[in-house]
Protein backbone atom coordinates (compact mmCIF):
# COMPACT_ATOMS: atom_id res chain seq x y z
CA UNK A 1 9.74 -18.89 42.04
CA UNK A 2 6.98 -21.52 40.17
CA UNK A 3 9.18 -24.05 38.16
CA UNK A 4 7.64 -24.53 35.02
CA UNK A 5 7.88 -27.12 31.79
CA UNK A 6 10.58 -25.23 30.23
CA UNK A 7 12.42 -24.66 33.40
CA UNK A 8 12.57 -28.56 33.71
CA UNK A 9 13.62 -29.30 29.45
CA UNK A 10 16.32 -26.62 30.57
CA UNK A 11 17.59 -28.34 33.93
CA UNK A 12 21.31 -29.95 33.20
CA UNK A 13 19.55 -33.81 34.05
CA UNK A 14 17.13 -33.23 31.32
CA UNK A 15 19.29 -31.60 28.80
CA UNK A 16 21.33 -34.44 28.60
CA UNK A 17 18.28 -35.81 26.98
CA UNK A 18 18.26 -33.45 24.19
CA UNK A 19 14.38 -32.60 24.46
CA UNK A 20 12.56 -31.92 21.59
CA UNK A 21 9.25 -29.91 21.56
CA UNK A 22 6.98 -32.00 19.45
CA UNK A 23 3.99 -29.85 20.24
CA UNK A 24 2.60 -27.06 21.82
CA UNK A 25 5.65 -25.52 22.14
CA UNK A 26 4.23 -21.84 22.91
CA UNK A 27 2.44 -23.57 25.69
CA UNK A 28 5.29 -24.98 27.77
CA UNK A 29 5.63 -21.75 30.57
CA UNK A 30 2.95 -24.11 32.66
CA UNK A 31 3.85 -24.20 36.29
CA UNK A 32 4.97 -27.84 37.13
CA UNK A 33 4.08 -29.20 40.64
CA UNK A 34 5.08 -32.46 40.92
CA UNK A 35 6.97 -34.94 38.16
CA UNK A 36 5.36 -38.76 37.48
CA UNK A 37 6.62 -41.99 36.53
CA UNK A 38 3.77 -43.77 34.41
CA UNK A 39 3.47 -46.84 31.77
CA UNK A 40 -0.34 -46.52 32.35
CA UNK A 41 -2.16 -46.24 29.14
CA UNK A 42 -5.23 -44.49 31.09
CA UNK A 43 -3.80 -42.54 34.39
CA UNK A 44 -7.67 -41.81 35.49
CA UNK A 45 -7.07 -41.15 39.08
CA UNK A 46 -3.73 -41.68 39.42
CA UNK A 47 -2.01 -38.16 39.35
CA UNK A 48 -1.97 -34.65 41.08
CA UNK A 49 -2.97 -31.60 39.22
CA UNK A 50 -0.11 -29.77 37.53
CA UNK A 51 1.84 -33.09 37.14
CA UNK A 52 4.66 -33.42 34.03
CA UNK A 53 4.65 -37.07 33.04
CA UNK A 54 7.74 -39.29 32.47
CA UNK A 55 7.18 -42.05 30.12
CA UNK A 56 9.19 -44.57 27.93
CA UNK A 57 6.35 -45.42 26.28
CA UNK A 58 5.48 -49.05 27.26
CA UNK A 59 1.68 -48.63 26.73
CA UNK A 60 1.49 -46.96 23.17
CA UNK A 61 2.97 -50.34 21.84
CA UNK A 62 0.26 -51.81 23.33
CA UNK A 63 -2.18 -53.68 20.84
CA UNK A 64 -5.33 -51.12 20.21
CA UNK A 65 -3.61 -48.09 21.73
CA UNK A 66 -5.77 -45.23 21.05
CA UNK A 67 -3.27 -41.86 21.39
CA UNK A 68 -6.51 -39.21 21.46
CA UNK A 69 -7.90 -41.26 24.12
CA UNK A 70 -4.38 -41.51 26.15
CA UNK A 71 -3.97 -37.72 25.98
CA UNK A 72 -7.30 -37.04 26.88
CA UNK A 73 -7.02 -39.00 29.79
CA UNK A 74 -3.92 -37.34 30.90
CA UNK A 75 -5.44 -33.64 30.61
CA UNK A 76 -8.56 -34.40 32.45
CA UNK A 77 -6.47 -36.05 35.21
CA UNK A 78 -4.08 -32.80 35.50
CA UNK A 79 -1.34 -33.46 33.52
CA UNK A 80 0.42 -30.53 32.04
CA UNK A 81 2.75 -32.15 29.68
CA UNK A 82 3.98 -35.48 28.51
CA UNK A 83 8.15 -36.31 28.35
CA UNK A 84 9.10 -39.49 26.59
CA UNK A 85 11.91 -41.42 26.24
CA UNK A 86 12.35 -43.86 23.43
CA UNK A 87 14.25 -46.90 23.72
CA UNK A 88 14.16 -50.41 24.00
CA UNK A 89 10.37 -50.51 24.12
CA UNK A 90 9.85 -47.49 21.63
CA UNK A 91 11.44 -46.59 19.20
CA UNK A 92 10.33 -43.14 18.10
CA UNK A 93 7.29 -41.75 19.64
CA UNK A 94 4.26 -42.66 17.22
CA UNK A 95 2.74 -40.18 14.89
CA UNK A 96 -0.45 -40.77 16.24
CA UNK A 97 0.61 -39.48 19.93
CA UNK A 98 2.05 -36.79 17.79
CA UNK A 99 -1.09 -35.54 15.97
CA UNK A 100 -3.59 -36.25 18.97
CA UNK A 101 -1.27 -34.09 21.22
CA UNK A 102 -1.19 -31.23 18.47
CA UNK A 103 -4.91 -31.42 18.30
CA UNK A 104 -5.61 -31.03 22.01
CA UNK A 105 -2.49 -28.41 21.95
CA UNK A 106 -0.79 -30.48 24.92
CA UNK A 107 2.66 -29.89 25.14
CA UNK A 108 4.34 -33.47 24.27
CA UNK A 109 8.72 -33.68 24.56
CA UNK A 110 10.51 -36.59 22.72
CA UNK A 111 14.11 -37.54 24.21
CA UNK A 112 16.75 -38.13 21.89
CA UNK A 113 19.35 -39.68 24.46
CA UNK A 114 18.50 -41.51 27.71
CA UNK A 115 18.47 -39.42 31.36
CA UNK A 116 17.56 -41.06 34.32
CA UNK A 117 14.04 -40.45 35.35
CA UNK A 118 15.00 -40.99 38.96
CA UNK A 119 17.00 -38.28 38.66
CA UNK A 120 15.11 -35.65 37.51
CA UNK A 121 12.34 -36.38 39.90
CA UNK A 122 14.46 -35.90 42.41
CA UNK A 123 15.76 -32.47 41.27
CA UNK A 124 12.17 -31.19 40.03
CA UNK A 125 10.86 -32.31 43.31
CA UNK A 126 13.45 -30.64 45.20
CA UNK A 127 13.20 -27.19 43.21
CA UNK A 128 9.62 -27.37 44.14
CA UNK A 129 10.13 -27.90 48.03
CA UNK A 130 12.66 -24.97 47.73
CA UNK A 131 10.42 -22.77 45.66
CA UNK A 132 7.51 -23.19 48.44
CA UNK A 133 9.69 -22.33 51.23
CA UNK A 134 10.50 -18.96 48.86
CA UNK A 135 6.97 -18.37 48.63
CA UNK A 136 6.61 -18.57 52.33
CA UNK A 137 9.58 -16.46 53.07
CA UNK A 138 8.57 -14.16 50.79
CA UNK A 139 4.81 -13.95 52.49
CA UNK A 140 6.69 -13.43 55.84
CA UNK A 141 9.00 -10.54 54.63
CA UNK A 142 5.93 -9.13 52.80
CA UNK A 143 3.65 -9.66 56.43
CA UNK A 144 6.74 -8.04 58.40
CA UNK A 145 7.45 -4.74 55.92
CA UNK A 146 3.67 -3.70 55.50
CA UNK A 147 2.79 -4.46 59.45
CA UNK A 148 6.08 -1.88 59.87
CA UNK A 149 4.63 0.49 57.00
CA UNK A 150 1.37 0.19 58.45
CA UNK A 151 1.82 0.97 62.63
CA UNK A 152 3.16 3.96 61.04
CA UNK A 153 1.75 6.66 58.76
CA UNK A 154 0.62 4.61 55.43
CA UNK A 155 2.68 6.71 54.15
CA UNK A 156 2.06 5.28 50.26
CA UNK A 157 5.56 6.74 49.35
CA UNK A 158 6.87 3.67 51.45
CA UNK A 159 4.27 0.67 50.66
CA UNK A 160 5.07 1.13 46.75
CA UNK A 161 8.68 1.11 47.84
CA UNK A 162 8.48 -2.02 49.87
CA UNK A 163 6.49 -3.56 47.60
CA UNK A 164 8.79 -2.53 44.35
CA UNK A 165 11.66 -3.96 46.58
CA UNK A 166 9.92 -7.43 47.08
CA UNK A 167 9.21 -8.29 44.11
CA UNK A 168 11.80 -6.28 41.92
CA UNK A 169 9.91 -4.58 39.31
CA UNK A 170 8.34 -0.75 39.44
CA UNK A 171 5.32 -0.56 41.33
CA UNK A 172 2.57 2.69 40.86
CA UNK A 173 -0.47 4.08 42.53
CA UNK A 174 -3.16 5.45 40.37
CA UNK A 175 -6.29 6.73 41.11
CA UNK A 176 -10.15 6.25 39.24
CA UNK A 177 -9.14 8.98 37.26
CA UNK A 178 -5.98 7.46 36.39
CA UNK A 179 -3.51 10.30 37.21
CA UNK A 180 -0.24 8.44 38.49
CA UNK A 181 -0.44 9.29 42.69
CA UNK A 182 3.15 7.51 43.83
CA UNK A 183 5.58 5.10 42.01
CA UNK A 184 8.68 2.99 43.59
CA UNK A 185 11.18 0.62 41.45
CA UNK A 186 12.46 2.67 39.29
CA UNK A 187 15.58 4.77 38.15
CA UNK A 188 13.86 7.46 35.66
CA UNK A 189 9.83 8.43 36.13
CA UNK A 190 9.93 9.62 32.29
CA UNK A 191 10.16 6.01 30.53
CA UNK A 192 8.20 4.32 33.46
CA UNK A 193 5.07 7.85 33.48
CA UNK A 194 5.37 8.33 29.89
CA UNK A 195 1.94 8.96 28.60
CA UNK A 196 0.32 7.57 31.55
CA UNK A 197 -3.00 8.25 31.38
CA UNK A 198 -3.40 7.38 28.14
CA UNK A 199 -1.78 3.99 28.76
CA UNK A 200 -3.81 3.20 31.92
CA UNK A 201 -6.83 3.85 29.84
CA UNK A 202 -6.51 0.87 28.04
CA UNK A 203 -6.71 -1.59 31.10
CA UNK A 204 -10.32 -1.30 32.56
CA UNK A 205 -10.67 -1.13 36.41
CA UNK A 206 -11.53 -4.44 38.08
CA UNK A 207 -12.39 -5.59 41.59
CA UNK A 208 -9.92 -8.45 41.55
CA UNK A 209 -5.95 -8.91 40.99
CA UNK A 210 -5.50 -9.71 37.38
CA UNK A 211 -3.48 -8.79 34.21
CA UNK A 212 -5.00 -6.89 31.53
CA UNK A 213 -4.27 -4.31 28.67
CA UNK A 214 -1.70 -4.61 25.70
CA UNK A 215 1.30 -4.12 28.09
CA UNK A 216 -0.01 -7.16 30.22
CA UNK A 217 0.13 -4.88 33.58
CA UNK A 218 -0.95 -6.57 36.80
CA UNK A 219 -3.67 -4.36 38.53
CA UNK A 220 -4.82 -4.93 41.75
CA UNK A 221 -7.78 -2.57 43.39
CA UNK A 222 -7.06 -0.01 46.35
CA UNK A 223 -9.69 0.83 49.16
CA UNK A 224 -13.30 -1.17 50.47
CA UNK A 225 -14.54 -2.92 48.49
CA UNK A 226 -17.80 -0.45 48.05
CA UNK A 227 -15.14 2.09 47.93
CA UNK A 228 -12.61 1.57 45.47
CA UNK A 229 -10.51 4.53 44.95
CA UNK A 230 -7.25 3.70 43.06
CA UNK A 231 -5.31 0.87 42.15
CA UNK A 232 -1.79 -0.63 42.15
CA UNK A 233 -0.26 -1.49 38.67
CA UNK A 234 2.88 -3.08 37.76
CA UNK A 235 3.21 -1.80 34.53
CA UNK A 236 5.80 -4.64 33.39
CA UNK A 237 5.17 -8.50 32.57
CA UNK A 238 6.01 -10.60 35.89
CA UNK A 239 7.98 -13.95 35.66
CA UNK A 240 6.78 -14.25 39.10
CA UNK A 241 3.15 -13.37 38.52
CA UNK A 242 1.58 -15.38 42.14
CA UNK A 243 4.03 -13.94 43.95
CA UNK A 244 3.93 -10.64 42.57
CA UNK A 245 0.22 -10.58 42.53
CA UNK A 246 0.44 -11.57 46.79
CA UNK A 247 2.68 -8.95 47.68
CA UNK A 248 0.32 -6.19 44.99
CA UNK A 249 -2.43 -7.27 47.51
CA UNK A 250 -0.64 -6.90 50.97
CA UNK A 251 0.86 -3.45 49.22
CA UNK A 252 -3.04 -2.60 48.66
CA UNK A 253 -4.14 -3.82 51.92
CA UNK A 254 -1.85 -1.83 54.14
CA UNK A 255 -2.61 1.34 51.60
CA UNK A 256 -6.56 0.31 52.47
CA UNK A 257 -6.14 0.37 55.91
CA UNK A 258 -3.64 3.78 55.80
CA UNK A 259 -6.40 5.97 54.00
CA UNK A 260 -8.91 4.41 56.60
CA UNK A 261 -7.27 5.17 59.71
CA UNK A 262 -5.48 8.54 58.16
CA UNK A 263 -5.92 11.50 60.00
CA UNK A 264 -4.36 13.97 57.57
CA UNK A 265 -7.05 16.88 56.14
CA UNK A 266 -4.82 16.00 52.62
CA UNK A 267 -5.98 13.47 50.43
CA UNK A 268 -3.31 10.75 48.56
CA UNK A 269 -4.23 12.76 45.34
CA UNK A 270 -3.10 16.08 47.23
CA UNK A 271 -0.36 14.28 48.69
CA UNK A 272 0.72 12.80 45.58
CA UNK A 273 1.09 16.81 43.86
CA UNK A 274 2.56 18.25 47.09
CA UNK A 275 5.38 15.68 46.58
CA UNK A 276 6.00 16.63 42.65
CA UNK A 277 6.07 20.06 44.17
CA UNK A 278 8.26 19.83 46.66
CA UNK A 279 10.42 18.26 44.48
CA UNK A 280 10.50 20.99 42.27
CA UNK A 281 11.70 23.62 45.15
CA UNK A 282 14.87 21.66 45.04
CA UNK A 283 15.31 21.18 41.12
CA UNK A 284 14.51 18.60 38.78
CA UNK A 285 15.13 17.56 35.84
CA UNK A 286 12.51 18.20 32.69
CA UNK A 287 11.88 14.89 31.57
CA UNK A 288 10.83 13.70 34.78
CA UNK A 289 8.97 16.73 35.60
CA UNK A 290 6.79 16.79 32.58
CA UNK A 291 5.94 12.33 32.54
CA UNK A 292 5.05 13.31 36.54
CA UNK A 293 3.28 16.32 35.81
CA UNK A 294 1.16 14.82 32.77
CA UNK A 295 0.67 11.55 35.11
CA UNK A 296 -0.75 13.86 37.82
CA UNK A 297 -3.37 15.33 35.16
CA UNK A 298 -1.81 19.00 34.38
CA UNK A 299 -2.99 19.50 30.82
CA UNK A 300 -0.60 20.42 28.15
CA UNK A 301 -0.57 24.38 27.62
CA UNK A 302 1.69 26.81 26.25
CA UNK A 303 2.12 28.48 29.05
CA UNK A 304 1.91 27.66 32.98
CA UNK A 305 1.27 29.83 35.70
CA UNK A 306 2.64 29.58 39.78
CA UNK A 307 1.28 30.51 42.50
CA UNK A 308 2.43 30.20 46.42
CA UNK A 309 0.02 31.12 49.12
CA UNK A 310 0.71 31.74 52.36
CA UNK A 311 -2.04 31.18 54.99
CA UNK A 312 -2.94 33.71 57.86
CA UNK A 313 -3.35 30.97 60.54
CA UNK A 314 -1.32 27.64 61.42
CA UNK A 315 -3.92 24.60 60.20
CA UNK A 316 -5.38 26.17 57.53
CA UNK A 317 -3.09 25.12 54.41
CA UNK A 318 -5.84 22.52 53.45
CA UNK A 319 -8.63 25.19 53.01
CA UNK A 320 -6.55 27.40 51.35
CA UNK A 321 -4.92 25.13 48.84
CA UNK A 322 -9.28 24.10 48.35
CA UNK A 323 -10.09 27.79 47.78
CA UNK A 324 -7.10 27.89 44.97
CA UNK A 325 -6.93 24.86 43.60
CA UNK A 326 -8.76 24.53 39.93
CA UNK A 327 -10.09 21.49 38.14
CA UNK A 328 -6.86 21.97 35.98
CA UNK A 329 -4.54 22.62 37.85
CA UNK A 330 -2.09 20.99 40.50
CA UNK A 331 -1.49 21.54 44.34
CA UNK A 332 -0.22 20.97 47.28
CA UNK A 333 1.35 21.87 50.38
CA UNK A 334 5.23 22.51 50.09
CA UNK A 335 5.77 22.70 53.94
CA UNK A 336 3.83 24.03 56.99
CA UNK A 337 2.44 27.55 55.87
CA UNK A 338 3.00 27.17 52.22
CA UNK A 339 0.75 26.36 49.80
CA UNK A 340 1.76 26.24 46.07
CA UNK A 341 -0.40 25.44 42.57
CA UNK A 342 0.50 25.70 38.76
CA UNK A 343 -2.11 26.11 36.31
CA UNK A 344 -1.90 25.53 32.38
CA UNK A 345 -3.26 28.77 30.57
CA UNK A 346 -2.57 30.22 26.96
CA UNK A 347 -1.28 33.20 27.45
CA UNK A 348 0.29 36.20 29.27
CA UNK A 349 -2.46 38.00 29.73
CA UNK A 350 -4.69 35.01 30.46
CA UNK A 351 -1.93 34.07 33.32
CA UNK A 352 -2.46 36.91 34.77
CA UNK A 353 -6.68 37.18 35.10
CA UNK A 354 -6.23 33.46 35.97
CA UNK A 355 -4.45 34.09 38.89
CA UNK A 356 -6.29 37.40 39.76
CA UNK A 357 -9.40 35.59 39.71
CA UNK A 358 -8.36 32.65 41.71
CA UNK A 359 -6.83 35.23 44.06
CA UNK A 360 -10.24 37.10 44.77
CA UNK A 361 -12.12 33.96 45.07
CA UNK A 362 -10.08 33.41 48.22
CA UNK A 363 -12.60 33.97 51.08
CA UNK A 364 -10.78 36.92 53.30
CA UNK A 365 -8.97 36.19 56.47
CA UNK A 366 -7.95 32.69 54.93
CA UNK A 367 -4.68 33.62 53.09
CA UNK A 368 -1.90 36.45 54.60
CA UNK A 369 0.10 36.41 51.31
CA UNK A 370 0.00 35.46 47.65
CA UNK A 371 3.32 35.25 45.34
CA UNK A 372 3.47 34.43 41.91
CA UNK A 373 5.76 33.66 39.34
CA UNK A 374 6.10 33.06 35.49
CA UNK A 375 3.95 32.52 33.49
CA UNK A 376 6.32 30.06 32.22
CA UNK A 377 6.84 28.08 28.92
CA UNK A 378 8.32 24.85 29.61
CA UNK A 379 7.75 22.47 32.51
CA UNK A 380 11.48 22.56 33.05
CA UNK A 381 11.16 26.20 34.00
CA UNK A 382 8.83 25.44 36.89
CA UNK A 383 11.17 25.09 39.31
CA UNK A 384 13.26 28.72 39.01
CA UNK A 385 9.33 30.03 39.26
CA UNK A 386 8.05 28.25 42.03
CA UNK A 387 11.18 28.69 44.32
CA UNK A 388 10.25 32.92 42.89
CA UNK A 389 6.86 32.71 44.18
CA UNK A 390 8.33 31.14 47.31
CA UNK A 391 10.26 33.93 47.85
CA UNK A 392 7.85 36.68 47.32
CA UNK A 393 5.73 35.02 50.51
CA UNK A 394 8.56 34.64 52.27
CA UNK A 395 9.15 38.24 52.13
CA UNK A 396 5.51 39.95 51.57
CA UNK A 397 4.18 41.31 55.43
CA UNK A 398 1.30 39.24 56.53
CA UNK A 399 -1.85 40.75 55.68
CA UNK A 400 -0.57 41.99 52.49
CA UNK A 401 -3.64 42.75 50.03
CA UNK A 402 -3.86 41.09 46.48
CA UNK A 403 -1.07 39.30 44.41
CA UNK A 404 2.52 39.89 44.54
CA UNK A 405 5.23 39.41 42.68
CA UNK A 406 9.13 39.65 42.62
CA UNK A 407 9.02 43.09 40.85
CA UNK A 408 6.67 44.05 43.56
CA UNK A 409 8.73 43.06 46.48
CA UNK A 410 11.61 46.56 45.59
CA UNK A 411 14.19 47.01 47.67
CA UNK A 412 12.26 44.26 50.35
CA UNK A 413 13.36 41.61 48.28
CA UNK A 414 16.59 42.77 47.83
CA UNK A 415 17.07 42.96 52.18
CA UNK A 416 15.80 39.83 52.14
CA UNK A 417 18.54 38.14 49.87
CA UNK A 418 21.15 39.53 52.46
CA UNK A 419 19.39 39.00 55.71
CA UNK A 420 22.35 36.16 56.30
CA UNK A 421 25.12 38.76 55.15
CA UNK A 422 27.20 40.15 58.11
CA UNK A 423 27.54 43.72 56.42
CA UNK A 424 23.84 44.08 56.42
CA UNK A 425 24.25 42.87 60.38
CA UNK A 426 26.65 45.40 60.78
CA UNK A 427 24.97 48.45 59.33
CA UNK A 428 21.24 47.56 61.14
CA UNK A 429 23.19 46.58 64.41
CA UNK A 430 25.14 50.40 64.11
CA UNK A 431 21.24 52.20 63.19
CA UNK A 432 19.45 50.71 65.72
CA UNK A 433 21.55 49.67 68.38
CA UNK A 434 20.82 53.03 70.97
CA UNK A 435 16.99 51.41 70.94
CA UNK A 436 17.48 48.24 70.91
CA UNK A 437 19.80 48.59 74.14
CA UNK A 438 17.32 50.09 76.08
CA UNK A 439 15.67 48.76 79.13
CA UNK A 440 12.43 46.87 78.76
CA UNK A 441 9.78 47.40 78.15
CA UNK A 442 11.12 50.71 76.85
CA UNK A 443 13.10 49.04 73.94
CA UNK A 444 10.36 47.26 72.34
CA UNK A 445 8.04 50.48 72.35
CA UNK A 446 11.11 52.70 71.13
CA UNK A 447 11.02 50.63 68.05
CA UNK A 448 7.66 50.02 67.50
CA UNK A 449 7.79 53.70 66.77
CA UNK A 450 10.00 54.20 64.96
CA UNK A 451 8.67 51.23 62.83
CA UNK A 452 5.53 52.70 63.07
CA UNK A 453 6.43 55.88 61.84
CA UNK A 454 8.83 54.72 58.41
CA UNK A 455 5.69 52.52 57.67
CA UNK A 456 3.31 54.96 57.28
CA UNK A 457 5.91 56.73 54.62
CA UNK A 458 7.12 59.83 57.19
CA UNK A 459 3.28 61.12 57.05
CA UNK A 460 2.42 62.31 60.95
CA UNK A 461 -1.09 62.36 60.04
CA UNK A 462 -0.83 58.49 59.58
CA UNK A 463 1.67 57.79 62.00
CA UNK A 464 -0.28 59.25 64.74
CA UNK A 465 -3.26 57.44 63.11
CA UNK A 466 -1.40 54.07 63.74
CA UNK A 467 -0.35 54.46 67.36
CA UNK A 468 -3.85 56.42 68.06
CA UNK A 469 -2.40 59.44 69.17
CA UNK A 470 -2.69 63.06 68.95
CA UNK A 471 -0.44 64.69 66.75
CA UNK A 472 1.12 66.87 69.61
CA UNK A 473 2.19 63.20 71.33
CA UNK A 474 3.08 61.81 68.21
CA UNK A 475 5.70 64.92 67.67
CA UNK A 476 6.91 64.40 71.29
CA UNK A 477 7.02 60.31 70.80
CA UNK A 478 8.95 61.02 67.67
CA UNK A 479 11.24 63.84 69.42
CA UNK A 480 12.55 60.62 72.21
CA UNK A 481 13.38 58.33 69.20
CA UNK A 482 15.70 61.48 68.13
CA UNK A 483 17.34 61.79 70.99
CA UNK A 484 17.89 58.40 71.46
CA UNK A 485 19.64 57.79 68.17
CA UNK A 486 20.96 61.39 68.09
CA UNK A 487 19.86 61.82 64.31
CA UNK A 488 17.68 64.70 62.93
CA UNK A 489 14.14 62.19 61.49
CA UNK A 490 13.64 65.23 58.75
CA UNK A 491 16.71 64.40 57.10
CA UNK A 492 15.89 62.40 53.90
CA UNK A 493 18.94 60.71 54.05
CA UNK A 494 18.80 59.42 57.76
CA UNK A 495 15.06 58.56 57.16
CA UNK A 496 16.76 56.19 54.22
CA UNK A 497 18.81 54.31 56.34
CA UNK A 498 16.77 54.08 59.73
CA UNK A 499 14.07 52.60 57.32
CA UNK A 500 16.31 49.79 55.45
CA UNK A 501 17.69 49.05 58.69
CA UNK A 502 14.13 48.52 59.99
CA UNK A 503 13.69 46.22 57.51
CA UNK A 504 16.42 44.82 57.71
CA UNK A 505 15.80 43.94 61.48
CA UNK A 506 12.88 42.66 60.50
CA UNK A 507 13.93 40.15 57.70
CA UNK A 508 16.62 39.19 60.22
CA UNK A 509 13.86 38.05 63.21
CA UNK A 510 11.59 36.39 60.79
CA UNK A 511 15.08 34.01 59.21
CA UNK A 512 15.91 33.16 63.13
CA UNK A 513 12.66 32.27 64.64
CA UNK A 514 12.56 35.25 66.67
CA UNK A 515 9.58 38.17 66.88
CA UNK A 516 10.84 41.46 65.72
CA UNK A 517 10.91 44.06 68.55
């Protein structure tokens, strides 16, 4: 939105003029605020800072011109750059001019045709005007989509995007430890994450908005100032660079003030892995998994491991996904009672300690189920695995001691993949439906029973251990559930079928919501 020197040589007025560049051409991206008529051969106090001068060079044919003097006076009064046109007066702009403005590097144009200076100041002038009312706008539409971001959840997900949208070039969140938290503006997180840490490395935190680094990213700081805990990048030269670097600081403002008045137990770094993991449940592709995963700080490793945790009360996902979580490894909460993590390891066998140890450092009572998958080779294969460990908490009963995984889960698993399938409906609806048609409450004890009873493997000594009764009233409890499904409960082959259709019941309850009877 800032017109500068070259955006003037290249305005149809002044390229009638066929400008030359007779020095410091590689300094002529200057913003230009204002355009000046002047014949004065010392302008002391008579311009505005940031003010292109229009000459035809009356004053260097002046006796005892002195050109190092003349451009010396325009610098220190604010000029950025000196336009002449010779003519009548002049005929070729001196050498003298030349080699003082080459000397002082201050960009100096020579006309070869005549333009009319009225003209252009008019046109400059007006591109300025229009420019600031841009700027405004611009400061409005960035006031109205953070106040919007902000009176909701500071969710950072949607400052980076609003900010990415304002400006038009990818926007990312990193924190001190430069692993990449959130990113907006951009079609394919590989080429915009790739080596990220490594990259942000080379552009030293500061406490103000600047641009820094070989890739000339603008950086601008997140959180109190006596608190700094991440900062926005845009990790792509700005033509805009003001107005990008206002928006960067209203992005970072409303993040500020988000993480202040945040109630969530998760942090943005948590918050930032939960996302890559959710994202993974419902596939991705392996480029962008492995630049997200390596900008999120999971080490490079031959092999990977999964693990999804399910925790024995509502609230606790944070504490669990605390007691799991490693230094090197990645977490976060995939929805309400599920917690996932992958950890790099190097092999098989030390997948399998790793998450046996992590396991037993869980304190008891804080997790009712653990799944794993893999271990796993590529990054790509991450999500197949973590949608497997998904599955084997999804299906594991609550309360279910050390790690589990899909070869574990038997002929559960299998129930479980066909819990939706009307057959299976069918054939538990035909097993169970003489109990489950009883009157209450004399349904639901019916089949607690006889739930009780395929449980504890057909054993009477732990059956009547699990409904604390003797074993005389456990044989006459288990004599009514005979003669209320008219089968004969020493027959291996009805004990088969009463017991899938159990579970079957079960699976079926837990998909719809409802408590199993």
């Amino acid at each position: 939105m800032h017109l500068t020197l070259r955006d003037v040589l290249e305005l149809p007025v002044m390229a009638a003029g066929s400008p030359v560049v007779r020095s410091a051409a590689d300094a002529i991206d200057v913003p230009v605020r204002s355009v000046h008529v002047s014949e004065l051969s010392d302008v002391a106090g008579t311009l505005t800072s940031d003010v292109l001068v229009l000459s035809i060079g009356r004053a260097f044919t002046e006796p005892g011109f002195d050109a190092v003097a003349y451009v010396r006076s325009l610098r220190d009064a604010g000029a950025i750059g000196l336009v002449v046109e010779p003519g009548q007066h002049l005929k070729a702009v001196p050498d003298a001019l030349v080699q003082a403005a080459r000397a002082a590097r201050f960009p100096l144009v020579e006309l070869r045709s005549t333009v009319r200076f009225i003209e252009v100041t008019e046109i400059v002038h007006a591109r300025i005007v229009n420019a600031h009312y841009e700027r405004l706008r611009l400061a409005e539409r960035a006031h109205e989509a953070f106040s919007t971001v902000g009176s909701a959840s500071q969710a950072p997900d949607a400052v980076l995007a609003h900010a990415a949208d304002l400006i038009g070039l990818p926007v990312v969140l990193e924190d001190r430890t430069h692993r990449a938290l959130a990113f907006a503006g951009v079609g394919s997180a590989e080429a915009l994450l790739r080596d990220w840490p490594a990259r942000s490395r080379r552009v030293p935190f500061s406490a103000a908005t600047e641009v820094g680094g070989p890739e000339s990213w603008m950086c601008t700081p997140v959180g109190p100032p006596r608190e700094r805990w991440g900062r926005l990048v845009v990790p792509a030269r700005s033509a805009e660079q003001p107005a990008a670097w206002m928006v960067l600081e209203r992005a970072a403002e409303a993040l500020t003030v988000g993480k202040l008045l945040e109630r969530s137990p998760l942090s943005v770094e948590i918050e930032a892995q939960g996302d890559l993991l959710r994202d993974l449940l419902h596939g991705a592709d392996e480029g962008s998994v492995r630049a997200r995963a390596r900008a999120l700080g999971l080490a490079s490793a031959a092999y990977y491991a999964v693990l999804v945790c399910r925790p024995a009360r509502a609230g606790q996902e944070r504490a669990l996904l605390d007691a799991v979580l490693t230094s090197d490894g990645i977490g976060g909460v995939l929805a309400e009672g599920r917690v996932a993590a992958v950890f790099p390891c190097s092999s098989v066998a030390a997948e399998k300690a790793l998450l046996e140890r992590v396991v037993a450092g869980v304190p008891t009572g804080l997790a009712a189920a653990f799944g794993a998958a893999g271990p796993v080779r590529r990054l790509g294969e991450l999500p197949a695995a973590l949608q497997e460990a998904v599955h084997v908490v999804d299906v594991e009963s609550p309360g279910t001691p050390g790690l589990r995984r899909a070869g574990d889960l038997g002929v559960r698993g299998l129930l479980w993949w066909l819990r939706e399938h009307p057959r299976l409906h069918e054939f538990t609806e035909a097993q169970l439906r003489p109990l489950l048609t009883l009157p209450e409450p004399r349904a639901s004890r019916a089949f607690a029973t006889l739930r009780a009873f395929v449980e504890s493997g057909y054993s009477m000594t732990e059956f009547a251990k699990a409904l604390n009764l003797s074993r005389p009233a456990a044989y006459s409890r288990l004599a009514t559930i005979e003669r209320a499904l008219g089968v004969d409960l020493s027959n291996p082959d009805t004990r088969l079928s009463l017991h899938l259709a159990v579970l079957a019941h079960g699976h079926r309850d837990s998909a719809s919501g409802t408590p199993a009877q």
